[in-house]
PDB file of N, CA and C in Angstrom:
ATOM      1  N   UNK A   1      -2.999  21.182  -6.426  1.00  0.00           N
ATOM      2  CA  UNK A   1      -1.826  20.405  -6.790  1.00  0.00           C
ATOM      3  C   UNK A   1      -1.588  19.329  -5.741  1.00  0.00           C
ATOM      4  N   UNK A   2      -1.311  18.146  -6.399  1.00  0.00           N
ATOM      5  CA  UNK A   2      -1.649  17.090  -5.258  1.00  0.00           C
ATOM      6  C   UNK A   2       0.382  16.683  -4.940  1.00  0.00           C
ATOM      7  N   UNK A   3       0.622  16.687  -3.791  1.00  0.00           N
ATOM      8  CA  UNK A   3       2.103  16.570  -2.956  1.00  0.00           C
ATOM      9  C   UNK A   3       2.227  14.838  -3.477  1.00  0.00           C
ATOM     10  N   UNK A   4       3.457  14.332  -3.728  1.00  0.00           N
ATOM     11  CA  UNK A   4       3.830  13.093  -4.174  1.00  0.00           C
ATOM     12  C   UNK A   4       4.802  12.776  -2.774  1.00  0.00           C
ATOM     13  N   UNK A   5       4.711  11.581  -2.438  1.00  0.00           N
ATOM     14  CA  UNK A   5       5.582  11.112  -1.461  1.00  0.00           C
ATOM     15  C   UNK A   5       6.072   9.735  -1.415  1.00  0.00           C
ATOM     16  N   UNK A   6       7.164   9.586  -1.155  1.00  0.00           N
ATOM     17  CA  UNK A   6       7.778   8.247  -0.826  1.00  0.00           C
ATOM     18  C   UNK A   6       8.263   7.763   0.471  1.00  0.00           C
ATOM     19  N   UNK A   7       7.682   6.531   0.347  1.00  0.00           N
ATOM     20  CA  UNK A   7       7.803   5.588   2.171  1.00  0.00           C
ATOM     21  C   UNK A   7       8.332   4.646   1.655  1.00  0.00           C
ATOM     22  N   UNK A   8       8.890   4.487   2.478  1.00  0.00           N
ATOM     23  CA  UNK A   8       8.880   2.762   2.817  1.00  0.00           C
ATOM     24  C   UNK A   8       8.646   2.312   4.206  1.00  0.00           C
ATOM     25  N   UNK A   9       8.524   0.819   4.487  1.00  0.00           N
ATOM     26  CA  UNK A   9       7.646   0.456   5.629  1.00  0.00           C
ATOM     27  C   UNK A   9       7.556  -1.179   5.375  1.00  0.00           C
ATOM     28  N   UNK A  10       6.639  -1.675   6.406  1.00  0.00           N
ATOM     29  CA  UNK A  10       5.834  -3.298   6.142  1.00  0.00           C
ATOM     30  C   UNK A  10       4.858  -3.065   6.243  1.00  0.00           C
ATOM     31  N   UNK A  11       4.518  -4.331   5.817  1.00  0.00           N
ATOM     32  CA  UNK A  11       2.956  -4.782   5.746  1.00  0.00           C
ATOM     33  C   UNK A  11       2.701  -5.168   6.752  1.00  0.00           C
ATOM     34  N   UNK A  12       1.729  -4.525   7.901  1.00  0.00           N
ATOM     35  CA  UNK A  12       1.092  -5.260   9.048  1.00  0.00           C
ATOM     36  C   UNK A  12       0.373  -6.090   8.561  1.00  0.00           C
ATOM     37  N   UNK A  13      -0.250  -6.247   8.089  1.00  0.00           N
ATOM     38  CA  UNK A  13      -1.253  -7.353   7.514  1.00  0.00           C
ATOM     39  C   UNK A  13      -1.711  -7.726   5.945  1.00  0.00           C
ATOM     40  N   UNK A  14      -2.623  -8.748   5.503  1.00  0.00           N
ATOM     41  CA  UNK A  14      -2.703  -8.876   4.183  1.00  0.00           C
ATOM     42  C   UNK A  14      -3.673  -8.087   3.870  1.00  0.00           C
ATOM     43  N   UNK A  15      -3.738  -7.618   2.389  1.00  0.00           N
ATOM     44  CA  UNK A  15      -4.641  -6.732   1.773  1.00  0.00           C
ATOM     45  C   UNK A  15      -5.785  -7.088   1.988  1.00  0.00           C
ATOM     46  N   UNK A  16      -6.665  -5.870   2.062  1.00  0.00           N
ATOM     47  CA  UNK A  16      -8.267  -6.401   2.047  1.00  0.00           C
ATOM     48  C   UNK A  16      -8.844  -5.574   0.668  1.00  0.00           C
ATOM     49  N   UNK A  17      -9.976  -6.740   0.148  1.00  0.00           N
ATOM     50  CA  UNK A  17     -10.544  -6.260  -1.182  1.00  0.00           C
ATOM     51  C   UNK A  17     -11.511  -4.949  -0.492  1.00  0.00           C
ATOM     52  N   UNK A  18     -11.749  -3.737  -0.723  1.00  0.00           N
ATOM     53  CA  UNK A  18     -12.694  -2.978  -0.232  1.00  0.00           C
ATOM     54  C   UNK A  18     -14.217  -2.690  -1.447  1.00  0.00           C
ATOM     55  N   UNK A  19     -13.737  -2.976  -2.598  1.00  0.00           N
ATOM     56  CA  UNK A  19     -14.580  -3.010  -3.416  1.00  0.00           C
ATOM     57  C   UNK A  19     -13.782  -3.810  -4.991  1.00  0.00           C
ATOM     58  N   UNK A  20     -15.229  -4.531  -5.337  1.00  0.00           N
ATOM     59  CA  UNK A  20     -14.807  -5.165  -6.283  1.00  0.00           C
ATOM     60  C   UNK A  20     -14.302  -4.674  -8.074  1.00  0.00           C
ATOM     61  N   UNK A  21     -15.018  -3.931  -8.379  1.00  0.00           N
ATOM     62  CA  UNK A  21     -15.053  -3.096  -9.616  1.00  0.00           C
ATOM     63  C   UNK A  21     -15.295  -1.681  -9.099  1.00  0.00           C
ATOM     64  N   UNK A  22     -14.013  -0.798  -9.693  1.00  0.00           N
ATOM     65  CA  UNK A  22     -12.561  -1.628  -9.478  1.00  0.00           C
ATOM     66  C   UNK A  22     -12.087  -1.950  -8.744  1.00  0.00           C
ATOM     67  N   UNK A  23     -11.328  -2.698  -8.686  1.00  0.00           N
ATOM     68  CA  UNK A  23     -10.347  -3.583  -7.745  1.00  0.00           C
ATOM     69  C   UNK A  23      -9.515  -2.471  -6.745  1.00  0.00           C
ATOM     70  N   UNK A  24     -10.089  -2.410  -5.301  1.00  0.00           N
ATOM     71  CA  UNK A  24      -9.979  -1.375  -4.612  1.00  0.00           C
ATOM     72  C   UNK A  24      -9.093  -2.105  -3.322  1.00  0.00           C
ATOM     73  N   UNK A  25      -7.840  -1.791  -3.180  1.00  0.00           N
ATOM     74  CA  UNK A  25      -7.411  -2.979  -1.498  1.00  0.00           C
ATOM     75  C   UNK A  25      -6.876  -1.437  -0.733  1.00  0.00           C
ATOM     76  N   UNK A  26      -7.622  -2.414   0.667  1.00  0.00           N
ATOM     77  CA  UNK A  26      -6.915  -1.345   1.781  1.00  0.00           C
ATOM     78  C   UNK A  26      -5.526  -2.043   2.309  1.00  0.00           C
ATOM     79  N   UNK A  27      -4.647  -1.529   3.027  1.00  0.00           N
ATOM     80  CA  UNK A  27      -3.411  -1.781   2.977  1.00  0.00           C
ATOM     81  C   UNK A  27      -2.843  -1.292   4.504  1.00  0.00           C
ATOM     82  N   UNK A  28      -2.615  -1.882   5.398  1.00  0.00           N
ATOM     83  CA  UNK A  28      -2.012  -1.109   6.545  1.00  0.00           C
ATOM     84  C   UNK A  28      -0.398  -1.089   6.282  1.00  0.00           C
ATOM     85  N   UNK A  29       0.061  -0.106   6.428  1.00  0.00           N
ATOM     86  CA  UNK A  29       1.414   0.220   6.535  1.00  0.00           C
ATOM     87  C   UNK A  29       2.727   0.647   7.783  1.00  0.00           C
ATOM     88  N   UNK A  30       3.291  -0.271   8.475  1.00  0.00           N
ATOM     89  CA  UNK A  30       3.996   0.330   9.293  1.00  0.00           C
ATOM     90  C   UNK A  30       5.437   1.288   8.566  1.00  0.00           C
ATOM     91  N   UNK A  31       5.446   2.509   8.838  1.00  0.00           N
ATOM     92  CA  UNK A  31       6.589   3.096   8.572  1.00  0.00           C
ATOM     93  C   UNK A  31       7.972   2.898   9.403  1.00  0.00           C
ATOM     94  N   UNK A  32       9.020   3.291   8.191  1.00  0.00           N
ATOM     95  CA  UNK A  32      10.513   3.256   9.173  1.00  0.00           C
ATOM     96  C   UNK A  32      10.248   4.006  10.731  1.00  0.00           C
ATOM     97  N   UNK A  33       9.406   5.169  10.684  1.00  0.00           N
ATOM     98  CA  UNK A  33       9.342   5.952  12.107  1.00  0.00           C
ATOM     99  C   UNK A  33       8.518   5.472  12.858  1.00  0.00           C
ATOM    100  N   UNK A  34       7.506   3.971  12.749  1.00  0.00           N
ATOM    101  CA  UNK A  34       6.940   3.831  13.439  1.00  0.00           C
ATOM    102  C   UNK A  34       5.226   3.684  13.090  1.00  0.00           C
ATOM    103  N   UNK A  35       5.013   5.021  12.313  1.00  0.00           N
ATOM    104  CA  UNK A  35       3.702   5.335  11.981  1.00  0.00           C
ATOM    105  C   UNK A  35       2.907   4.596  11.121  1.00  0.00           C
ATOM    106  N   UNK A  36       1.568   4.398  11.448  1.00  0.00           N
ATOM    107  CA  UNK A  36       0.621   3.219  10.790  1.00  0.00           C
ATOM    108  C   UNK A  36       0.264   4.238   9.671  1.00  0.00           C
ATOM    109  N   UNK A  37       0.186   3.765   8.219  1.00  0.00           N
ATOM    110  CA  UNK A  37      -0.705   4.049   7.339  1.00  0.00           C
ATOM    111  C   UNK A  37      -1.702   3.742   7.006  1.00  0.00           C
ATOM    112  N   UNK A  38      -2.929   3.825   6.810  1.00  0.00           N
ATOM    113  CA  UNK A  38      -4.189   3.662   6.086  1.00  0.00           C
ATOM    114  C   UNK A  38      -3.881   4.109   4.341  1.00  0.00           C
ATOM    115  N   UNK A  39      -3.650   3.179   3.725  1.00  0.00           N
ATOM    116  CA  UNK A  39      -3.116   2.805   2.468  1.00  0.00           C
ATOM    117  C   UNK A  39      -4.030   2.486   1.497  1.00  0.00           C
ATOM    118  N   UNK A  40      -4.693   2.939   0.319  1.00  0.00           N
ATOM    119  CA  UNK A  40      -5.545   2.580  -0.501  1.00  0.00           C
ATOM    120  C   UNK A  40      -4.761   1.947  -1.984  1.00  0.00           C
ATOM    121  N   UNK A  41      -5.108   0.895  -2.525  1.00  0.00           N
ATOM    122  CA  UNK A  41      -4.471   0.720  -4.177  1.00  0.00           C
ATOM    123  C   UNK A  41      -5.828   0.179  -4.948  1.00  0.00           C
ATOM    124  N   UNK A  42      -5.565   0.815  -5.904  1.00  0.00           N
ATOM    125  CA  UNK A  42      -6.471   0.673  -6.888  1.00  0.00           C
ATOM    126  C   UNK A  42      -5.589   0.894  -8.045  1.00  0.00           C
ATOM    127  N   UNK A  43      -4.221   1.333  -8.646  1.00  0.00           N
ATOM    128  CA  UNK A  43      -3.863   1.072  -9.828  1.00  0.00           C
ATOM    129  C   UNK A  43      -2.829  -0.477  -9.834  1.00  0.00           C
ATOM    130  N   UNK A  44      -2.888  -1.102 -10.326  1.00  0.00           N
ATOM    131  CA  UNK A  44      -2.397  -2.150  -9.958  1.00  0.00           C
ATOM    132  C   UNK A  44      -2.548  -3.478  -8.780  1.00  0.00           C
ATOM    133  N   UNK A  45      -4.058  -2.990  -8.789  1.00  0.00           N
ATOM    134  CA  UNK A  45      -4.081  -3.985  -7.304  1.00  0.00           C
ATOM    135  C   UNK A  45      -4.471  -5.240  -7.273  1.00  0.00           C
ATOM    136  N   UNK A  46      -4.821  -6.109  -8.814  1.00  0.00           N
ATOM    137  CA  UNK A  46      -4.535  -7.846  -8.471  1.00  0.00           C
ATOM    138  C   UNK A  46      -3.161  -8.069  -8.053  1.00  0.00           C
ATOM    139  N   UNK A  47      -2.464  -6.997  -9.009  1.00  0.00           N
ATOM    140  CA  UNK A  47      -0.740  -7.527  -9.203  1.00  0.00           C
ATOM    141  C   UNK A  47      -0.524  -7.367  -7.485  1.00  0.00           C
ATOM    142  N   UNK A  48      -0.433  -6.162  -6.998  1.00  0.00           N
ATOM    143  CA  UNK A  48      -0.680  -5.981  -5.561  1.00  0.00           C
ATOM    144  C   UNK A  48      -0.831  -7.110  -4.485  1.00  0.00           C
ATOM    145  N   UNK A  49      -2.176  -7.124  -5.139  1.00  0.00           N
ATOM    146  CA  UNK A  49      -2.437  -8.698  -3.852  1.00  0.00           C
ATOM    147  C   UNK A  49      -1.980  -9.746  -4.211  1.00  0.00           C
ATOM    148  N   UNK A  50      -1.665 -10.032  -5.195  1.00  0.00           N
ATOM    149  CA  UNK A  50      -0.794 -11.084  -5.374  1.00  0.00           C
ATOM    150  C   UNK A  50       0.445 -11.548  -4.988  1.00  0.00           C
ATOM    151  N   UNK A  51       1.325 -10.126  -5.167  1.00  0.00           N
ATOM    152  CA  UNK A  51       2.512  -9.871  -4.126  1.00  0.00           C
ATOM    153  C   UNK A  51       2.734  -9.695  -2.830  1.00  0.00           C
ATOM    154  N   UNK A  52       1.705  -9.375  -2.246  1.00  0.00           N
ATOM    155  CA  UNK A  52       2.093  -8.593  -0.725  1.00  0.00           C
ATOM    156  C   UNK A  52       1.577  -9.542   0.479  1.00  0.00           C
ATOM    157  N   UNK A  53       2.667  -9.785   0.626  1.00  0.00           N
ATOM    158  CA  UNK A  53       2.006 -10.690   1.924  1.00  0.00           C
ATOM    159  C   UNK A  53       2.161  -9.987   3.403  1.00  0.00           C
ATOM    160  N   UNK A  54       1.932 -10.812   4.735  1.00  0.00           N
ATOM    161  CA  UNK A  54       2.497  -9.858   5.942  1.00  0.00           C
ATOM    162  C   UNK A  54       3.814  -9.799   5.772  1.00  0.00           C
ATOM    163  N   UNK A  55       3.973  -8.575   6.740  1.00  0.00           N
ATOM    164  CA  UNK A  55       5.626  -8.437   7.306  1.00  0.00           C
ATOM    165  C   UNK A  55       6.544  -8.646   6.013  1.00  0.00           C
ATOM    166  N   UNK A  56       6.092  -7.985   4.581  1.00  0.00           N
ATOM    167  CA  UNK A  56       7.001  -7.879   3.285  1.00  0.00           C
ATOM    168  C   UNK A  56       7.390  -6.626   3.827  1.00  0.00           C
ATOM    169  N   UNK A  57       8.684  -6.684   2.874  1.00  0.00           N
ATOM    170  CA  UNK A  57       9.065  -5.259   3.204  1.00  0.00           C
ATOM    171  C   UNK A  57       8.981  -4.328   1.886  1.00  0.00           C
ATOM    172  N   UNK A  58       8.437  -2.805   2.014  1.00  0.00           N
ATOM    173  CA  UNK A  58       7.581  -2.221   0.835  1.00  0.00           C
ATOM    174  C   UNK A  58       8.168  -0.462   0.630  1.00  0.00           C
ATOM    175  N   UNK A  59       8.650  -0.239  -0.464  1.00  0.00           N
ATOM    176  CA  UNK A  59       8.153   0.618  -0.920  1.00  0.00           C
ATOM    177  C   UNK A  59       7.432   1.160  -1.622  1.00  0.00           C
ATOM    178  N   UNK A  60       6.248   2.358  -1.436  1.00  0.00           N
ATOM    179  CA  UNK A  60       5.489   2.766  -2.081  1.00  0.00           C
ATOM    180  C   UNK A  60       5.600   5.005  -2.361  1.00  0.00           C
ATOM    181  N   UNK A  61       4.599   5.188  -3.955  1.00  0.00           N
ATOM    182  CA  UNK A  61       4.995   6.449  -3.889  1.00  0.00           C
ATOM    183  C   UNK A  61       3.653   6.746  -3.902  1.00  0.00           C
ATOM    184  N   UNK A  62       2.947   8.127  -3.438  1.00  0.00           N
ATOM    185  CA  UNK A  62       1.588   7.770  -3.435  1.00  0.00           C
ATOM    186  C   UNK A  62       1.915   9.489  -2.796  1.00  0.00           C
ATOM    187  N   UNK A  63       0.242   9.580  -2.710  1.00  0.00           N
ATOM    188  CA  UNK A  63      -0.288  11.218  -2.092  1.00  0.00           C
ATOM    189  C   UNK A  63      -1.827  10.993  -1.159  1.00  0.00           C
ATOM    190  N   UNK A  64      -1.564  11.729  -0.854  1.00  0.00           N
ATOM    191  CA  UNK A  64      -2.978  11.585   0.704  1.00  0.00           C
ATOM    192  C   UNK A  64      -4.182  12.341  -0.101  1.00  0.00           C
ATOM    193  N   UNK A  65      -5.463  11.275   0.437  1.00  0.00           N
ATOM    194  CA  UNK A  65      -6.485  12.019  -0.242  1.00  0.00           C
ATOM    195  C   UNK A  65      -7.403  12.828   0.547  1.00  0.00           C
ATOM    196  N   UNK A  66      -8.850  13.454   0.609  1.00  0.00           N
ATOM    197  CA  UNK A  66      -9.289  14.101   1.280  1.00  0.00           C
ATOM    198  C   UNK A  66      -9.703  13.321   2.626  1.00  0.00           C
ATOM    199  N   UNK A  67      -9.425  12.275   2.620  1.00  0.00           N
ATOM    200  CA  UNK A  67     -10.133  11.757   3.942  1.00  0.00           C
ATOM    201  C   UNK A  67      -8.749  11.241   4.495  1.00  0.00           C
ATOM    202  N   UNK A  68      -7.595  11.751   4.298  1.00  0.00           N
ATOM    203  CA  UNK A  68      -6.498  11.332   4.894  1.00  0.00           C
ATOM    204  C   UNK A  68      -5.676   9.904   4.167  1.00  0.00           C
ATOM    205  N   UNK A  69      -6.212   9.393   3.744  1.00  0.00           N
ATOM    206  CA  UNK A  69      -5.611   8.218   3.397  1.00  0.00           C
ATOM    207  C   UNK A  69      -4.581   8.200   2.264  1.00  0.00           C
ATOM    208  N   UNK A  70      -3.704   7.273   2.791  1.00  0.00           N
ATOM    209  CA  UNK A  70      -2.822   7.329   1.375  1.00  0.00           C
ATOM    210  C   UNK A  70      -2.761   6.267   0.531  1.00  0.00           C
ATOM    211  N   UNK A  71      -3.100   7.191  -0.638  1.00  0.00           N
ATOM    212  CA  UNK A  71      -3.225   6.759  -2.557  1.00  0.00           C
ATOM    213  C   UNK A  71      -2.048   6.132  -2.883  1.00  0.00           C
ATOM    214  N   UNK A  72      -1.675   4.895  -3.262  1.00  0.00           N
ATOM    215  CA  UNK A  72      -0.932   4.161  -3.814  1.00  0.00           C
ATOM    216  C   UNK A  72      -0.707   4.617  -5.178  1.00  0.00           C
ATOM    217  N   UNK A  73       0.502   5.365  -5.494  1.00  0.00           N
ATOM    218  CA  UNK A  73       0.408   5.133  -7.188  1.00  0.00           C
ATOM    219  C   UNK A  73       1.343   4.010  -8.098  1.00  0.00           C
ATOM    220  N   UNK A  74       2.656   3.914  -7.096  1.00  0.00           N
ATOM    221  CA  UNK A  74       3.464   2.822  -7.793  1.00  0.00           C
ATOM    222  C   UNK A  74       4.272   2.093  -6.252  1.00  0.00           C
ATOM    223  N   UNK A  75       4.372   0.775  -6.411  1.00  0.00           N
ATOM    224  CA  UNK A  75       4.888   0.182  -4.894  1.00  0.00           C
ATOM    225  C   UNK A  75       5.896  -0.679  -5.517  1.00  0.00           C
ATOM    226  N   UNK A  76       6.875  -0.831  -4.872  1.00  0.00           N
ATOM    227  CA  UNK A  76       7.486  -2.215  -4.874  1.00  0.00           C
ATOM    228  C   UNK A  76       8.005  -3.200  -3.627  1.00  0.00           C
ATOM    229  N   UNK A  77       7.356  -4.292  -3.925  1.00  0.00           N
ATOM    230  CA  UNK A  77       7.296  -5.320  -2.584  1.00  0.00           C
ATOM    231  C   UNK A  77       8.575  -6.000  -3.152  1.00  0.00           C
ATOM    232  N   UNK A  78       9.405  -6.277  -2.038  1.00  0.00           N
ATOM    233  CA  UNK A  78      10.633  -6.435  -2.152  1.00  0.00           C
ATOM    234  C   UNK A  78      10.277  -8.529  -1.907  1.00  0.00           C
ATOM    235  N   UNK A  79      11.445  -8.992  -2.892  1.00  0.00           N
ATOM    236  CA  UNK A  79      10.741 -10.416  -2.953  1.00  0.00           C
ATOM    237  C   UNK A  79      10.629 -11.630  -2.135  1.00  0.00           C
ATOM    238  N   UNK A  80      10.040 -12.194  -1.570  1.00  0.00           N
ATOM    239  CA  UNK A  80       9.974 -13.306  -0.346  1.00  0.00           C
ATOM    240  C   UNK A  80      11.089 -14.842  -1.151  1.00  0.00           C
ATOM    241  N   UNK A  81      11.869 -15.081   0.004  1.00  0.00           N
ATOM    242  CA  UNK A  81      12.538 -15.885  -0.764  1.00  0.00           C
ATOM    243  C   UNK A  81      11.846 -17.093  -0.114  1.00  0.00           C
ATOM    244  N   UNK A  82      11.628 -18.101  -0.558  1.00  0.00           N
ATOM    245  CA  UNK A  82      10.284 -19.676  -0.171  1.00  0.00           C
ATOM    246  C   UNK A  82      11.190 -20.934  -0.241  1.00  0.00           C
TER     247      UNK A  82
END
């Protein structure tokens, strides 16, 4: 049974494509406590990179996979005003 969790945090940096088909982005995450995430998205991740720039501010709900990392399942990037 896989544990569901919710963060919020920023974006240290912009997404990186990790693989093309499917559309795979890694994601660093600073948390409210401080702590860096290693962040994976793959459901939604043109929409993703399209939105997320540095230093947005983010919530995401997601679960850790076997190699530690955490699975993106639904995020919302809060909106940059330009």
């Amino acid at each position: 049974m896989t544990n569901f969790i919710n963060l919020t945090g920023t974006l240290t940096a912009e997404p990186k494509v990790i693989k093309q088909v499917p559309t795979m982005l890694y994601v660093p995450i600073l948390t409210i406590d401080g702590q860096t995430l290693h962040c994976i998205v793959v459901q939604h991740a043109l929409d993703f990179l399209y939105r997320a720039r540095t230093n947005s501010k983010i919530a995401v709900y997601g679960h850790y996979n076997q190699r530690h990392q955490f699975v993106i399942n639904k995020y919302f990037v809060q909106a940059q005003v330009s």
